[in-house]
C-alpha atoms as a PDB file:
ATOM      1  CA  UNK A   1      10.142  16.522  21.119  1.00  0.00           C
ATOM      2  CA  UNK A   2       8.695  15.521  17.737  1.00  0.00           C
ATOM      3  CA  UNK A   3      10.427  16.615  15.085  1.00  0.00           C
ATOM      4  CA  UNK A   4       9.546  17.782  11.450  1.00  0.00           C
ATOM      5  CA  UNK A   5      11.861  17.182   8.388  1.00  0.00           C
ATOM      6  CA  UNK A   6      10.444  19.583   5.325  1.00  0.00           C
ATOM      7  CA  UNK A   7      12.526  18.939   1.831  1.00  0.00           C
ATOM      8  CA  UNK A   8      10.925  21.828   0.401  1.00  0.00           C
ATOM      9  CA  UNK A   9      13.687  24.256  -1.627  1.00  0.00           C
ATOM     10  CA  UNK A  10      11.268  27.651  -1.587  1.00  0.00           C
ATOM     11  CA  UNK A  11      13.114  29.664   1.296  1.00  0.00           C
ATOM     12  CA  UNK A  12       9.555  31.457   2.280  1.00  0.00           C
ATOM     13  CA  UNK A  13       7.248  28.504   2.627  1.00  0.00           C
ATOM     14  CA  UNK A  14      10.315  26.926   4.267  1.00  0.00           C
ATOM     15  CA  UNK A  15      10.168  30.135   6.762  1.00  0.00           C
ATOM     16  CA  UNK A  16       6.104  29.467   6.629  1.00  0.00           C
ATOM     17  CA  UNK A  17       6.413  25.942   7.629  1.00  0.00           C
ATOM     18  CA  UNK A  18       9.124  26.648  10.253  1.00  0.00           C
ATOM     19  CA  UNK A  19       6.334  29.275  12.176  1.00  0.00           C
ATOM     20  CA  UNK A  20       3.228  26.616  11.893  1.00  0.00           C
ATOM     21  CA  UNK A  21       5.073  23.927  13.613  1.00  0.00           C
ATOM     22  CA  UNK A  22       7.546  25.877  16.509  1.00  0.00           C
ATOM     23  CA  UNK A  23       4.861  27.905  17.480  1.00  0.00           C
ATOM     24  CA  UNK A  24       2.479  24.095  17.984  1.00  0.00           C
ATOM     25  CA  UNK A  25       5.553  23.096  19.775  1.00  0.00           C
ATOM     26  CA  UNK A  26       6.914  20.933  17.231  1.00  0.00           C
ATOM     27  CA  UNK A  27      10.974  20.502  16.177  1.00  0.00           C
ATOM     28  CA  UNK A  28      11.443  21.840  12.837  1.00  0.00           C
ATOM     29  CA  UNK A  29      14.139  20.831  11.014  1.00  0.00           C
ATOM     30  CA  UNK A  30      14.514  21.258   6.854  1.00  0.00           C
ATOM     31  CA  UNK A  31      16.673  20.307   3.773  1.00  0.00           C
ATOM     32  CA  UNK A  32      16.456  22.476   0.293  1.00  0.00           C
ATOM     33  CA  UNK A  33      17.117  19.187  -2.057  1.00  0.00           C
ATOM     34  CA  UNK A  34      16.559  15.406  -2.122  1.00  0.00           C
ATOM     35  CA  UNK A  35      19.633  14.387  -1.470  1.00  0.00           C
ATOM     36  CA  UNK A  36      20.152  16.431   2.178  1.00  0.00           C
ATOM     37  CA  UNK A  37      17.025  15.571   2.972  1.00  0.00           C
ATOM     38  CA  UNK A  38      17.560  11.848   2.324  1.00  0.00           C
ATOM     39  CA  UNK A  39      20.555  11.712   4.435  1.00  0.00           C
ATOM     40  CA  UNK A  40      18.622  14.159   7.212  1.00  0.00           C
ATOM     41  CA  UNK A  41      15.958  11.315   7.340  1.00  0.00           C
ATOM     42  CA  UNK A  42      18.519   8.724   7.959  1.00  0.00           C
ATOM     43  CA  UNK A  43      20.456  10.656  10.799  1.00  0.00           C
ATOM     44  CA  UNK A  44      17.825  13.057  12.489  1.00  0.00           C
ATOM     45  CA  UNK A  45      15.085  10.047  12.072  1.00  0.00           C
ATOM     46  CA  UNK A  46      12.602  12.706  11.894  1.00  0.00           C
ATOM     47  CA  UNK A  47       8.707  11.560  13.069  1.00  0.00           C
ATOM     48  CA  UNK A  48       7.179  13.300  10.180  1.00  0.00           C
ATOM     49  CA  UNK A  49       8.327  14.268   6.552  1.00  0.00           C
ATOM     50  CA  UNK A  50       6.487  17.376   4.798  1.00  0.00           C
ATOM     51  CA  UNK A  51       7.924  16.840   1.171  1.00  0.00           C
ATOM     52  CA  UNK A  52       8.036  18.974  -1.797  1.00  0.00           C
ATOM     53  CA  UNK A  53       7.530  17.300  -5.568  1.00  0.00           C
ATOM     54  CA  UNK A  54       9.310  20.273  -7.648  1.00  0.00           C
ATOM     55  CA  UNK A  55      12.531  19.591  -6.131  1.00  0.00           C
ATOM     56  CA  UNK A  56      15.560  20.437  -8.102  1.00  0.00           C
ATOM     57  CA  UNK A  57      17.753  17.574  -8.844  1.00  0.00           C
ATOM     58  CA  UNK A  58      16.131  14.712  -7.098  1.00  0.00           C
ATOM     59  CA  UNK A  59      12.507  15.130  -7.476  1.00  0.00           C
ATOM     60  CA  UNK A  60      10.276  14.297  -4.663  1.00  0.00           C
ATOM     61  CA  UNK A  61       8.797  11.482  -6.250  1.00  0.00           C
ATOM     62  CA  UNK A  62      12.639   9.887  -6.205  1.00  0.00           C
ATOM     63  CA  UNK A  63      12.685  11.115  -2.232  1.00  0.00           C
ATOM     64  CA  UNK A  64       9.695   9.407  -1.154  1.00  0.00           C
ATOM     65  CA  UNK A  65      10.600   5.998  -3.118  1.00  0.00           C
ATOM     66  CA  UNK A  66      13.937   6.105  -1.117  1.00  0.00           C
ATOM     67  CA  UNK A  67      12.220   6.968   1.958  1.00  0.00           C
ATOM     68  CA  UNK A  68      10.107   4.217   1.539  1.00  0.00           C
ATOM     69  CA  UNK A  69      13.310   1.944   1.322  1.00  0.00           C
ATOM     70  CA  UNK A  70      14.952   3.826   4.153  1.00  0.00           C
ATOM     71  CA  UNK A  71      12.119   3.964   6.848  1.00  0.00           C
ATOM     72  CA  UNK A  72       8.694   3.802   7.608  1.00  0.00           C
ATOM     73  CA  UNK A  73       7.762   7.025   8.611  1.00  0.00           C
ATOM     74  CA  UNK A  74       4.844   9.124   7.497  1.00  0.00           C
ATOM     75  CA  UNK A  75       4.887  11.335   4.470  1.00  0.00           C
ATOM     76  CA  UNK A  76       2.931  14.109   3.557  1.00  0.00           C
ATOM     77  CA  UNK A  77       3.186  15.016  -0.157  1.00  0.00           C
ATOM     78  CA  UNK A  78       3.350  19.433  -1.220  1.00  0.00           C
ATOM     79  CA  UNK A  79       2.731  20.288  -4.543  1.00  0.00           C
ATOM     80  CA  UNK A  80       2.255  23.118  -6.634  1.00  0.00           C
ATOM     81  CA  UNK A  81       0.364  21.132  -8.836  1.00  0.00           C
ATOM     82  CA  UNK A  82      -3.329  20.010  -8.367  1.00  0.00           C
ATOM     83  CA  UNK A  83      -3.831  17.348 -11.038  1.00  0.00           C
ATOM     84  CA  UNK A  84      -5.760  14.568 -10.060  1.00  0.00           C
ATOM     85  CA  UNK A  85      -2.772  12.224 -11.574  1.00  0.00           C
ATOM     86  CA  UNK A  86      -0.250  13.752  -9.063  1.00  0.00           C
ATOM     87  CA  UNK A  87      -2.488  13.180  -6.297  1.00  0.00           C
ATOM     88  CA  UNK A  88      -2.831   9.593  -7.577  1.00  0.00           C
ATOM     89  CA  UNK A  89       0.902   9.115  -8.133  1.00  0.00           C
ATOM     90  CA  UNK A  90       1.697   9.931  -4.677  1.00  0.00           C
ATOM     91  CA  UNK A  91      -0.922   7.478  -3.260  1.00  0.00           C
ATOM     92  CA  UNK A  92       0.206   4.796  -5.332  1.00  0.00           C
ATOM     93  CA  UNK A  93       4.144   5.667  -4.761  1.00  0.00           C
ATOM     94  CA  UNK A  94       3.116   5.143  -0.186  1.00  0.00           C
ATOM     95  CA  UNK A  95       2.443   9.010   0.344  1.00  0.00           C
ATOM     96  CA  UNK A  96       0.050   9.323   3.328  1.00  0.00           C
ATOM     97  CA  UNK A  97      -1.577  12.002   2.538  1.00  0.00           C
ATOM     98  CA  UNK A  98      -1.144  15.174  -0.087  1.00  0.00           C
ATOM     99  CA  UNK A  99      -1.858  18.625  -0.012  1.00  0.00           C
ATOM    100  CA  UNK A 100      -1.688  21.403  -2.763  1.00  0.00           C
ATOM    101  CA  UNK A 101      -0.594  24.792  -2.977  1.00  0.00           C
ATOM    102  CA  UNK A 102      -1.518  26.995  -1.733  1.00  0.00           C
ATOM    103  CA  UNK A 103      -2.703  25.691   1.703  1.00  0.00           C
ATOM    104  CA  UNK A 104      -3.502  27.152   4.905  1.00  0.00           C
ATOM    105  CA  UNK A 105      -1.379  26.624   8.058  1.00  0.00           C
ATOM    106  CA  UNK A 106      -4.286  25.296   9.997  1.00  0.00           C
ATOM    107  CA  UNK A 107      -4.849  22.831   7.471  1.00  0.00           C
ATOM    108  CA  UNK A 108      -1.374  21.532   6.716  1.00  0.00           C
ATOM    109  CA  UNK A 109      -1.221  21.425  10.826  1.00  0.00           C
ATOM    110  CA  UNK A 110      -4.544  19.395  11.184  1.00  0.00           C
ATOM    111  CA  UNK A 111      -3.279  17.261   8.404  1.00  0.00           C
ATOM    112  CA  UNK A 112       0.314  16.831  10.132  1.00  0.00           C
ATOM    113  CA  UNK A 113      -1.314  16.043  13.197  1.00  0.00           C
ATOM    114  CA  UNK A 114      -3.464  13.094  11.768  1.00  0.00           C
ATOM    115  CA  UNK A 115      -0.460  11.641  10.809  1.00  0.00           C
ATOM    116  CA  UNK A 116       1.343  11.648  13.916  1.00  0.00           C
ATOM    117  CA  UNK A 117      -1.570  10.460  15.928  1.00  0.00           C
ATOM    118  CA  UNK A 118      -1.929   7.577  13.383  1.00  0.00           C
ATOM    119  CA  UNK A 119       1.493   6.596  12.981  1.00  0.00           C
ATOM    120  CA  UNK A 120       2.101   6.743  17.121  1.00  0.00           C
ATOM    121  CA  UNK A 121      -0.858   4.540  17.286  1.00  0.00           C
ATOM    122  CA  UNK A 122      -0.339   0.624  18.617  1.00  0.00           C
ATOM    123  CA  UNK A 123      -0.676  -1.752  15.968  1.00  0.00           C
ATOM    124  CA  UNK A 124      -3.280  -3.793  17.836  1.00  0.00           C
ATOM    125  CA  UNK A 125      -6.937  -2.014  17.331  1.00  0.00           C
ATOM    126  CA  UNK A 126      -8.862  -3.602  19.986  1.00  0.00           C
ATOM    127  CA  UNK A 127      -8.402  -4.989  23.395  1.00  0.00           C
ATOM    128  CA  UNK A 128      -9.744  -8.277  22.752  1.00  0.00           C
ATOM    129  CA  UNK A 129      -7.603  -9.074  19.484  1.00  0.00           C
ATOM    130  CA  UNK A 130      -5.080 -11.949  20.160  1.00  0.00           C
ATOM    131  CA  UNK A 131      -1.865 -11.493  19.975  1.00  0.00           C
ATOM    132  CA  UNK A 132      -1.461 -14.319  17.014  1.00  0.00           C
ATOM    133  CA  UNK A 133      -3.957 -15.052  13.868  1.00  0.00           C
ATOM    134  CA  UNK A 134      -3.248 -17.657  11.897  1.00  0.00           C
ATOM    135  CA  UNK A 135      -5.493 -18.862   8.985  1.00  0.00           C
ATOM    136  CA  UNK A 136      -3.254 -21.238   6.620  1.00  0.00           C
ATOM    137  CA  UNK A 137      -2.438 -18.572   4.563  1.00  0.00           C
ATOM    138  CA  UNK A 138      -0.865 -15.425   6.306  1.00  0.00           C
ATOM    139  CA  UNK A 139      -0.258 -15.329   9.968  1.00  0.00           C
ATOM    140  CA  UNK A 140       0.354 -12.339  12.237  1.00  0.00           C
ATOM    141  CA  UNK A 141       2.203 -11.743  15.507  1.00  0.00           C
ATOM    142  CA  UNK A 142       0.807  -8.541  16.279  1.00  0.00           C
ATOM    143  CA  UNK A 143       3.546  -7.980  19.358  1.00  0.00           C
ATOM    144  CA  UNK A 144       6.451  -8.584  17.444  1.00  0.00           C
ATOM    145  CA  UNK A 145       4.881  -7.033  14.336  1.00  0.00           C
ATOM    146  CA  UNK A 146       5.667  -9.639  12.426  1.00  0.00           C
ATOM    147  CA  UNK A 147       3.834 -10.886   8.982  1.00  0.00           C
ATOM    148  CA  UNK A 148       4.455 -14.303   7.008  1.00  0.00           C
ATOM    149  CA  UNK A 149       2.371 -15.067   3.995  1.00  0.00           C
ATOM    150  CA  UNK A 150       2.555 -19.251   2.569  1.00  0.00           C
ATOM    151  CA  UNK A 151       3.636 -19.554  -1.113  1.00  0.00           C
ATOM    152  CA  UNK A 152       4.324 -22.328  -3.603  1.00  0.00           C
ATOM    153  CA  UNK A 153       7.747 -21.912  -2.836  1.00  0.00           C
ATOM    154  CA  UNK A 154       7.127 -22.229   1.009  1.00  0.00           C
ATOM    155  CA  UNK A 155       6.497 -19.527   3.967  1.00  0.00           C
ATOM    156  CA  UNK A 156       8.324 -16.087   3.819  1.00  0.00           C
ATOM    157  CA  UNK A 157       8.621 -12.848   6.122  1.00  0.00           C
ATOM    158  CA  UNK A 158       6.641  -9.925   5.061  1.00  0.00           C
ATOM    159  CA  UNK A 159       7.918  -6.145   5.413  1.00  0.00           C
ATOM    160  CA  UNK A 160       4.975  -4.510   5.956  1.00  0.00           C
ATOM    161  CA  UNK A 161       4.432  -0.247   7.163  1.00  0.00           C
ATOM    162  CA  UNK A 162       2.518   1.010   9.812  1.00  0.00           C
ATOM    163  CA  UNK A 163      -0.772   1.330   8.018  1.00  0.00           C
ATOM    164  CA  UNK A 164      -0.357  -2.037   5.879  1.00  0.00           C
ATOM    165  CA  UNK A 165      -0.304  -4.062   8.754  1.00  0.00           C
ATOM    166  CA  UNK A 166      -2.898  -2.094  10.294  1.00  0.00           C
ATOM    167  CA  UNK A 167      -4.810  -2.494   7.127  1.00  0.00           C
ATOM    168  CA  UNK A 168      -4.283  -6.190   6.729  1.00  0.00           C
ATOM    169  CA  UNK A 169      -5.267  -6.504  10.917  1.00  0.00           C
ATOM    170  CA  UNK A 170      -8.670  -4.966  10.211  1.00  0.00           C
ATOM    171  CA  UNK A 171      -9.528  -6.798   7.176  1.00  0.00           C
ATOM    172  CA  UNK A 172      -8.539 -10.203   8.820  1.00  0.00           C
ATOM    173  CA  UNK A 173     -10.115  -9.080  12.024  1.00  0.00           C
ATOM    174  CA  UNK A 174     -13.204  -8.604  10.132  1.00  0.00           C
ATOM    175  CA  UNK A 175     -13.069 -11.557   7.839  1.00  0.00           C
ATOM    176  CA  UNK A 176     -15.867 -12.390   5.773  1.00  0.00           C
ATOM    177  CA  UNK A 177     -17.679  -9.058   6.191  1.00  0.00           C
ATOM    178  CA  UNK A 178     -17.508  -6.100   3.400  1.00  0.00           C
ATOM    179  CA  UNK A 179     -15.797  -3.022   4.610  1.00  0.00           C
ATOM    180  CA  UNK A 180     -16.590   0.346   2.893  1.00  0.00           C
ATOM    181  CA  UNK A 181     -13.467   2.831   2.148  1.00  0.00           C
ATOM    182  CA  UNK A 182     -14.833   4.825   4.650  1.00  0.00           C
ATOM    183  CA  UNK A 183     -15.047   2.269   7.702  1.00  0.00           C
ATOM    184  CA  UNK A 184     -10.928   0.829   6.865  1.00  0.00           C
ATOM    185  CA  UNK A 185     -10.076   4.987   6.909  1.00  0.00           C
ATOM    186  CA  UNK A 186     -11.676   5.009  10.318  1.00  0.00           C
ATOM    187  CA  UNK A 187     -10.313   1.948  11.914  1.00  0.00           C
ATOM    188  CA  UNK A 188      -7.061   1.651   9.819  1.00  0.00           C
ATOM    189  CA  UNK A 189      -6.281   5.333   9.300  1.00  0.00           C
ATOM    190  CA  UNK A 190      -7.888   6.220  12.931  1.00  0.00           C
ATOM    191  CA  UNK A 191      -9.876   8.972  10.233  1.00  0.00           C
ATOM    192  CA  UNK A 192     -13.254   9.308  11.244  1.00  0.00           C
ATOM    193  CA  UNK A 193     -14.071  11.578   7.810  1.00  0.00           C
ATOM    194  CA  UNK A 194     -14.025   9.110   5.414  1.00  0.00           C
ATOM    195  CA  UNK A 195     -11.691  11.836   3.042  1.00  0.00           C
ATOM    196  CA  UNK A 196      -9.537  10.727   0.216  1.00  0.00           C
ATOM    197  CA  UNK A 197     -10.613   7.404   0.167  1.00  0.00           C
ATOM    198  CA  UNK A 198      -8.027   7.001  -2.993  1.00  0.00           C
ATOM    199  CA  UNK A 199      -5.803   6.129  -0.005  1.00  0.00           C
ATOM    200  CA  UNK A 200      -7.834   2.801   0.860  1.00  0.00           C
ATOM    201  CA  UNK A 201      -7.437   1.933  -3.151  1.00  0.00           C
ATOM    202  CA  UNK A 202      -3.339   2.772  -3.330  1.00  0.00           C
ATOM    203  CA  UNK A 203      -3.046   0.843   0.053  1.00  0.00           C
ATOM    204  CA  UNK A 204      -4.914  -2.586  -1.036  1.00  0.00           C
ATOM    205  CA  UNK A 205      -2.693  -2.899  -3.886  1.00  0.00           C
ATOM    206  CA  UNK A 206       0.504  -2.308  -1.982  1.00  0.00           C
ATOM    207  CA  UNK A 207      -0.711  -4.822   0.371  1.00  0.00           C
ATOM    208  CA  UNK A 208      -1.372  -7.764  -2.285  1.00  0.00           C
ATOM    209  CA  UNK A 209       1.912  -6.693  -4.065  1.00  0.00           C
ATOM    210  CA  UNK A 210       3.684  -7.375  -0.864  1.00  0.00           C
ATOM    211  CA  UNK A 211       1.907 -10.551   0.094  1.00  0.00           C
ATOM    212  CA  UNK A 212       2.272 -11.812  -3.841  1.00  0.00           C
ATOM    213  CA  UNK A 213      -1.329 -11.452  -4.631  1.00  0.00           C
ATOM    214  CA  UNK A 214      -1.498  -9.638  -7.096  1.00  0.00           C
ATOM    215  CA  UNK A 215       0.465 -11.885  -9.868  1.00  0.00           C
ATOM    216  CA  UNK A 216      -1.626 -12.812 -12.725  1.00  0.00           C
ATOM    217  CA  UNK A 217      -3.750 -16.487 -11.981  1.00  0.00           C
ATOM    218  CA  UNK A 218      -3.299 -15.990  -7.770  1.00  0.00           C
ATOM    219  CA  UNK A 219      -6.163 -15.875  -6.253  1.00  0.00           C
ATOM    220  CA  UNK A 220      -6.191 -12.708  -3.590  1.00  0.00           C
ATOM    221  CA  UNK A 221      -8.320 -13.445  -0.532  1.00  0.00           C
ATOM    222  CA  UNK A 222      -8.314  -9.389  -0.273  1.00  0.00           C
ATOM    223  CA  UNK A 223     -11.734  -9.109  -2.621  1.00  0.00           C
ATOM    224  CA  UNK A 224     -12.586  -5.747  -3.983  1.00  0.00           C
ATOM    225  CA  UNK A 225     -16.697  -5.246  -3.684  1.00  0.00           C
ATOM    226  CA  UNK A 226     -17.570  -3.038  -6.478  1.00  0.00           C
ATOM    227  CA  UNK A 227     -19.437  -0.218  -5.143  1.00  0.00           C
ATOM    228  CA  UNK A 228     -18.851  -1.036  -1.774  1.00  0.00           C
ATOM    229  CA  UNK A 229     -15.533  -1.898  -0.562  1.00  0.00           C
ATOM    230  CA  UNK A 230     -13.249  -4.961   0.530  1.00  0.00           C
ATOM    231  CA  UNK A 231     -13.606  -8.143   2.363  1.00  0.00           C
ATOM    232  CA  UNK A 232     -10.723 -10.403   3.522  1.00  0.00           C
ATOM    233  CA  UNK A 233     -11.723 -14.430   2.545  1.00  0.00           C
ATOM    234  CA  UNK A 234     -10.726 -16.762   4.942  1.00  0.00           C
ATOM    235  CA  UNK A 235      -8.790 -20.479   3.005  1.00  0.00           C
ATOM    236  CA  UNK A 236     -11.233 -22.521   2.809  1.00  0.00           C
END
């Protein structure tokens, strides 16, 4: 059975959240501070974390860094707050997606959902992709999900999520070509609305950070397209 963490510390949404998801057949399973519901995520190695910001002690923003250290699992960001700079720090910080207060329970589930389809999803996005690329510069063996980027200092292993190497697998697949925010949510997200495309922004710079290409005087073969979108450059 799937199962749910929520680090939320507000008994009633708690009670809320624990209705939406047993009654869509979901395990449901919550912590009222950061530091339970760190150690929950490293013994119940839940599918699917709901997590609060105002937490007391350990704010969610320290949570979801340590998640992100702990386990690549996705996260879906409650706050009370609707600033756009919350929304933007939680992008930024490897949230998958964000919702504010109040929400609906049809909405939080349809957002849930996404997630879980996306994040059960095979890494591979086509039938016909092989099952190595190789251009000089980064190469990819997408069936042992394994990433290694070529440096001055030599060739080194990449740790990359779910949706980064998804991400990086669609821009290479496509090399060359332009893709708007709105076609990498659809192939890399597997989100056919095109929302939040803040998420395509926060994700591209994760992805150069990890691959070292974003250091001042590198030279990223990720391009940003002003206006439009991204295209991956081929060496050479």
């Amino acid at each position: 059975m799937t199962k749910i963490l929520a680090v939320e510390d507000e008994p009633d949404i708690v009670l809320a959240l624990r209705l939406v998801f047993e009654r869509a057949g979901y395990q449901f399973i919550s912590s009222s501070d950061g530091r339970t519901g760190l150690r929950m995520v490293h013994e119940e190695k839940p599918d699917l974390v709901l997590l609060d910001i105002g937490l007391p002690g350990m704010d969610g923003w320290t949570v979801l860094e340590r998640i992100r250290d702990l386990a690549d699992l996705p996260v879906l960001m409650i706050s009370a707050h609707g600033q756009e700079s919350d929304k933007v720090r939680g992008l930024r910080a490897g949230a998958d997606d964000y919702v504010t207060k109040p929400f609906t329970n049809n909405e939080l589930l349809a957002r849930a959902e996404a997630l879980l389809r996306r994040s059960a999803r095979p890494a591979e996005q086509a039938a016909d992709w092989a099952d190595y690329y190789d251009d000089g510069l980064v190469r990819i063996n997408r069936k042992a999900r394994a990433v290694h980027v070529n440096t001055d200092a030599g060739e080194r292993e990449v740790q990359l999520t779910n949706t980064e190497f998804r991400l990086l697998n669609v821009l290479v697949k496509h090399a060359g070509a332009v893709l708007s925010a709105q076609q990498l949510l659809a192939n890399a997200w597997d989100d056919p609305t095109g929302l939040a495309p803040d998420r395509v922004k926060f994700a591209v710079l994760r992805l150069r950070r990890k691959l070292g290409w974003d250091n001042a005087g590198t030279s990223s073969p990720i391009k940003a397209v002003r206006g439009v979108g991204y295209r991956y450059d081929r060496p050479g």
